[in-house]
Every structure is written in structure tokens, then in C-alpha cells.
PDB file of N, CA and C in Angstrom:
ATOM      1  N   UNK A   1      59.728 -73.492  67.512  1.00  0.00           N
ATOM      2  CA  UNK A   1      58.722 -72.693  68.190  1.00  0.00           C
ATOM      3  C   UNK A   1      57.451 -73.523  68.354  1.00  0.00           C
ATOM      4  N   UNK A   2      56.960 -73.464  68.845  1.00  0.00           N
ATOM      5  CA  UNK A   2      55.498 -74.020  69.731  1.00  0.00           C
ATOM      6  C   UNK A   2      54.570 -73.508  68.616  1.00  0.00           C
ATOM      7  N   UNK A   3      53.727 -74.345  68.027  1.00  0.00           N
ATOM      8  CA  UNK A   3      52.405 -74.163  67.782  1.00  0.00           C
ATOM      9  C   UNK A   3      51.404 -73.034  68.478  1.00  0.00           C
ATOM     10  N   UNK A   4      50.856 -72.353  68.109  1.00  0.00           N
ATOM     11  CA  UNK A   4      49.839 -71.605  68.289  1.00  0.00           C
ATOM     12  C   UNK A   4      48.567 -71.713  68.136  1.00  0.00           C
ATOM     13  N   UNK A   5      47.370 -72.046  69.111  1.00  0.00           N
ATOM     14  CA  UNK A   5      46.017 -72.485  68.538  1.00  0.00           C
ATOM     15  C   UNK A   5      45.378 -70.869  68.381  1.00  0.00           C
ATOM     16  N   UNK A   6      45.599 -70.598  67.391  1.00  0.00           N
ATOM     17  CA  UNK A   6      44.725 -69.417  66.746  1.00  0.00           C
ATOM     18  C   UNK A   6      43.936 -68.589  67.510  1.00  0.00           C
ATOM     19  N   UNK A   7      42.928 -69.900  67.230  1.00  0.00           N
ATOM     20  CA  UNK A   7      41.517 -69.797  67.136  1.00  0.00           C
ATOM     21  C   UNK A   7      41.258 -69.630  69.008  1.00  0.00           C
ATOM     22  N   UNK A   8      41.794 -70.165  69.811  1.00  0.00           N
ATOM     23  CA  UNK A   8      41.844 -69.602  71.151  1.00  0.00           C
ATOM     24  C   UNK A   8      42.207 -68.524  71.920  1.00  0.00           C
ATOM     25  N   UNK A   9      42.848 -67.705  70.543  1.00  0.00           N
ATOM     26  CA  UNK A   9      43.861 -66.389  71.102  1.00  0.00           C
ATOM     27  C   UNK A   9      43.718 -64.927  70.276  1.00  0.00           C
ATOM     28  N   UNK A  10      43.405 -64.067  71.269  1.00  0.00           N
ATOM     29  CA  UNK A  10      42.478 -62.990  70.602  1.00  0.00           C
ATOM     30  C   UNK A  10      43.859 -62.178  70.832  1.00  0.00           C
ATOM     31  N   UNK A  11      44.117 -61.252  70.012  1.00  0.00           N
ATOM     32  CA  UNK A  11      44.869 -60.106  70.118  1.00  0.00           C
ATOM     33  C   UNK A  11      44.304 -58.970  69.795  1.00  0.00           C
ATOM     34  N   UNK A  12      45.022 -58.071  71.276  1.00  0.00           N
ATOM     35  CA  UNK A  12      44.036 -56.632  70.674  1.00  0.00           C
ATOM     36  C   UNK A  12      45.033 -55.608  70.524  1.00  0.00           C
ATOM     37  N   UNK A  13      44.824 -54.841  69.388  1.00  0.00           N
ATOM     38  CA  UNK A  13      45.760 -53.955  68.560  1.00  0.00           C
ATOM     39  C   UNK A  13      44.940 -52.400  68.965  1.00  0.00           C
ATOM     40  N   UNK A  14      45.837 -51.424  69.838  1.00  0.00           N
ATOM     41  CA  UNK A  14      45.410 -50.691  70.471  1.00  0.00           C
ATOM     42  C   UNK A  14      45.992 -49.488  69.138  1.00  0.00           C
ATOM     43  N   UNK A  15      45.164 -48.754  69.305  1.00  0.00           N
ATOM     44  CA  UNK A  15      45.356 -47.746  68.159  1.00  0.00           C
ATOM     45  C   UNK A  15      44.731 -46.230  68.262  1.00  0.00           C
ATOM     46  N   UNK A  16      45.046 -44.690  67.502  1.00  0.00           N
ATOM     47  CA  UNK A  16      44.099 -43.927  67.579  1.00  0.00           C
ATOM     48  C   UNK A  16      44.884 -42.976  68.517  1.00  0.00           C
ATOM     49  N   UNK A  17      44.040 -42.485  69.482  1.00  0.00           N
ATOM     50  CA  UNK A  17      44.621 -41.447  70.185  1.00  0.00           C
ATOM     51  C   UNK A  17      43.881 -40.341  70.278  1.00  0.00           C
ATOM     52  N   UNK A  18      44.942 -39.704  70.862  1.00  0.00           N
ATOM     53  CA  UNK A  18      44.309 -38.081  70.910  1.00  0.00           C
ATOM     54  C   UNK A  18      45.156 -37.379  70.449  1.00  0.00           C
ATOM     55  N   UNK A  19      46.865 -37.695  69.614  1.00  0.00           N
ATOM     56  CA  UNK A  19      47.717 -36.446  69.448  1.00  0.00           C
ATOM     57  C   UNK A  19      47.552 -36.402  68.016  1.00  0.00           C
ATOM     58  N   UNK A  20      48.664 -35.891  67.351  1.00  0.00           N
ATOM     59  CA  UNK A  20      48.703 -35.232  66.011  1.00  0.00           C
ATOM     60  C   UNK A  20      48.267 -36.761  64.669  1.00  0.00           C
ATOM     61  N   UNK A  21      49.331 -37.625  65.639  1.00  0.00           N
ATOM     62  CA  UNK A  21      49.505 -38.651  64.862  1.00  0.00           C
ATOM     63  C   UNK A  21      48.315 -39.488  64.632  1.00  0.00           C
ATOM     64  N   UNK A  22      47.050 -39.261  65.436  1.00  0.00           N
ATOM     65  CA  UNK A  22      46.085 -40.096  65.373  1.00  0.00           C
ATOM     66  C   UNK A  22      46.105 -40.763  64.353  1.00  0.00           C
ATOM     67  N   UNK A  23      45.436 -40.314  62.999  1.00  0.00           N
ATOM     68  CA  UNK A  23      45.023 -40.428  61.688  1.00  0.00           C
ATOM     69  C   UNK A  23      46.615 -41.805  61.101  1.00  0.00           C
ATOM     70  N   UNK A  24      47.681 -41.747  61.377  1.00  0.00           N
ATOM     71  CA  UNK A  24      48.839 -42.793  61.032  1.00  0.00           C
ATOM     72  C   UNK A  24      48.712 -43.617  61.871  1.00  0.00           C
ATOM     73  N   UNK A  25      48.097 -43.665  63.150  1.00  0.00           N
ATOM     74  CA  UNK A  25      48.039 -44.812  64.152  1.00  0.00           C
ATOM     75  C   UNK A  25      47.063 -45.557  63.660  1.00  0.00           C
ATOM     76  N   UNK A  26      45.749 -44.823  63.325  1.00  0.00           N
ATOM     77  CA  UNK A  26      44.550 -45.769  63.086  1.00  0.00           C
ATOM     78  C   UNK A  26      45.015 -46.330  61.731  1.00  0.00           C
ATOM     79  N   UNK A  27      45.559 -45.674  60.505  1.00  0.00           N
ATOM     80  CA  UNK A  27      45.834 -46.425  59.479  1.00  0.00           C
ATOM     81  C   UNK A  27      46.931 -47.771  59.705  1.00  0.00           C
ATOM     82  N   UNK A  28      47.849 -47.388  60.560  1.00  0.00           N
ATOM     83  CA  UNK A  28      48.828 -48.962  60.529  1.00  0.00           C
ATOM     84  C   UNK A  28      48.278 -49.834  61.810  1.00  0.00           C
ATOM     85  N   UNK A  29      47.339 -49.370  62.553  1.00  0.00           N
ATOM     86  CA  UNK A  29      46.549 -50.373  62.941  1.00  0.00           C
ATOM     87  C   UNK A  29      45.501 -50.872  62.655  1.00  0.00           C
ATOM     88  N   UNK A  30      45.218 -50.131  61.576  1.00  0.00           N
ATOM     89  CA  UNK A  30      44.124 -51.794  60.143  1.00  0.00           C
ATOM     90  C   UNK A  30      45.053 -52.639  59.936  1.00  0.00           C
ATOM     91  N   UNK A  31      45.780 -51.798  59.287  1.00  0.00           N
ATOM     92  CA  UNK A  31      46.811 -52.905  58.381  1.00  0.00           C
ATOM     93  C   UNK A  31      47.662 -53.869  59.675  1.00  0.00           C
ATOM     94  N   UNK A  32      47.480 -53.756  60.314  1.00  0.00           N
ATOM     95  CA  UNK A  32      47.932 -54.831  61.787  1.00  0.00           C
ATOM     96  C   UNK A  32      46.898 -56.019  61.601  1.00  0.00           C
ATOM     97  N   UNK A  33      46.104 -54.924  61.929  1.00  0.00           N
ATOM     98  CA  UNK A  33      44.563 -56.241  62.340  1.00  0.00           C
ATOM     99  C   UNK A  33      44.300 -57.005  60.958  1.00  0.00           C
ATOM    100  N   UNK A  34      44.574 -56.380  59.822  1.00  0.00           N
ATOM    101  CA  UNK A  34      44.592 -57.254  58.764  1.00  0.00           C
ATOM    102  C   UNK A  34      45.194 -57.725  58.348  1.00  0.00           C
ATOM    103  N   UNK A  35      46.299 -57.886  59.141  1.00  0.00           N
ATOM    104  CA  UNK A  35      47.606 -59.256  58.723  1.00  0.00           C
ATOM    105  C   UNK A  35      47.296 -59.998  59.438  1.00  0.00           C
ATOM    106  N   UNK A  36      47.409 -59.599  60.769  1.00  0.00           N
ATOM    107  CA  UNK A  36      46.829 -61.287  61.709  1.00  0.00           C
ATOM    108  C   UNK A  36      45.297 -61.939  61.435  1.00  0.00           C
ATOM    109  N   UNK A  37      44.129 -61.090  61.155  1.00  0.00           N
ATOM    110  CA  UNK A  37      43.211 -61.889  60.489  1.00  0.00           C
ATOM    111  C   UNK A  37      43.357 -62.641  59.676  1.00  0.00           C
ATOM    112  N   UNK A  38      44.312 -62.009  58.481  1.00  0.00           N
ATOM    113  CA  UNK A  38      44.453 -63.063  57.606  1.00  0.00           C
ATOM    114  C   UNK A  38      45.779 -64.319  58.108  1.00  0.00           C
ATOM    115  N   UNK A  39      46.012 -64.194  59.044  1.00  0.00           N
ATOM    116  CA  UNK A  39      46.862 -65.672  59.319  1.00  0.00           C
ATOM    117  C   UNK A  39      45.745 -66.255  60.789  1.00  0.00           C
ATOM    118  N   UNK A  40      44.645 -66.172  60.382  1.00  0.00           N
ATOM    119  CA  UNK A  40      43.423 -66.845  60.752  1.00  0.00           C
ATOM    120  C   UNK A  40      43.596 -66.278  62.873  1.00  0.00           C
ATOM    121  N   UNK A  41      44.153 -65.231  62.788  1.00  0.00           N
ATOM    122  CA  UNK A  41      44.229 -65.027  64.484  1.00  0.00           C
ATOM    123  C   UNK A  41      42.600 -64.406  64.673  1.00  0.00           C
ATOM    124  N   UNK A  42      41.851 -64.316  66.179  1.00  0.00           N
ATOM    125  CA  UNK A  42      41.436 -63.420  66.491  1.00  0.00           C
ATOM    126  C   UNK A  42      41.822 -62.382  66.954  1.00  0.00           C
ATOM    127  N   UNK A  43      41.235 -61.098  66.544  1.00  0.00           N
ATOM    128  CA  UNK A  43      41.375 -59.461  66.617  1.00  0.00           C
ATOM    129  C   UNK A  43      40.443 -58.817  67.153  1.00  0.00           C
ATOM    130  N   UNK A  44      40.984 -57.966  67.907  1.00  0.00           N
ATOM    131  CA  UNK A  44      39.960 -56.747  68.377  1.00  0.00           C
ATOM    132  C   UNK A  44      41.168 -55.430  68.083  1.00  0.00           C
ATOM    133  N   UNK A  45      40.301 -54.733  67.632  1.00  0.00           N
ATOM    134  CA  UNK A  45      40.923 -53.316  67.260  1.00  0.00           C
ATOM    135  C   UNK A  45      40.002 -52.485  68.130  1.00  0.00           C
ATOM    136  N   UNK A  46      41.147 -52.200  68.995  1.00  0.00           N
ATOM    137  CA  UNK A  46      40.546 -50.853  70.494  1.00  0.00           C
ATOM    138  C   UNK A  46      41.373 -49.359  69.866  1.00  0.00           C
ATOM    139  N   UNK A  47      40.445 -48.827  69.786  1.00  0.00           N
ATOM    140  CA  UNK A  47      40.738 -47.270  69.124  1.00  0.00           C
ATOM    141  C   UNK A  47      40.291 -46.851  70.613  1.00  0.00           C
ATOM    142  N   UNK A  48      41.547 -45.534  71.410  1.00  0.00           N
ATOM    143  CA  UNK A  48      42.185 -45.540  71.978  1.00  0.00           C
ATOM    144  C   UNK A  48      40.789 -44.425  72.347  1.00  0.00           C
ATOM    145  N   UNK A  49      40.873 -43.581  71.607  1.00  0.00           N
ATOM    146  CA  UNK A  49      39.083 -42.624  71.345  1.00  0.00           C
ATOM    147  C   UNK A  49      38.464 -42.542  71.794  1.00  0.00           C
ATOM    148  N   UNK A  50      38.144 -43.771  70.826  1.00  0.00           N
ATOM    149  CA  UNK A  50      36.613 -44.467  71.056  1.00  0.00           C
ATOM    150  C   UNK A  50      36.217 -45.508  72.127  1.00  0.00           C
ATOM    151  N   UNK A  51      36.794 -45.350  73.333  1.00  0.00           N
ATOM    152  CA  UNK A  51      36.513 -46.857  73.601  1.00  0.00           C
ATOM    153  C   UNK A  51      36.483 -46.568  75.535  1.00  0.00           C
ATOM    154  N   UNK A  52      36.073 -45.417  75.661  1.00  0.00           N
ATOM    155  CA  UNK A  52      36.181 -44.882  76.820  1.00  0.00           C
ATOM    156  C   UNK A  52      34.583 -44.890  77.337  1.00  0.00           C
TER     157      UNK A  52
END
């Protein structure tokens, strides 16, 4: 597999909502954004909500 330069590549972890499940979306999309932070990626966490 090809190398990945990190530090050039933002991923955004869409999360949240408006249905029942909100509250389980936003929790396993921390824990998203805080696995790839910690393997040094950039993150943006877009809560689905909030962001209108």
C-alpha cells in the first residue's frame, strides 16, 4: 500500500443528526475522530446539527 502524507489529508467524520440515534452517532464519532488523531491524521468532526 502507498504511503500516506498525513499531515496533508484532512478527514471529516460526519456525525449527529436529527433521529433517535443521534446521541450513539455523536458518541462513535469521537471515538472515530480519536483514533485517526491519534495515528497523527487531520480531523474535522461535522455534527450533522450543528453545522447548518
Amino acid at each position: 500500500m502507498n504511503s500516506v502524507n498525513k499531515t496533508n489529508l484532512t478527514i471529516a467524520v460526519i456525525m449527529g443528526g436529527v433521529s433517535a440515534e443521534r446521541a450513539v452517532s455523536l458518541r462513535s464519532g469521537d471515538a472515530v475522530v480519536k483514533a485517526l488523531k491519534q495515528q497523527n491524521f487531520n480531523v474535522t468532526a461535522i455534527d450533522e446539527l450543528n453545522n447548518y
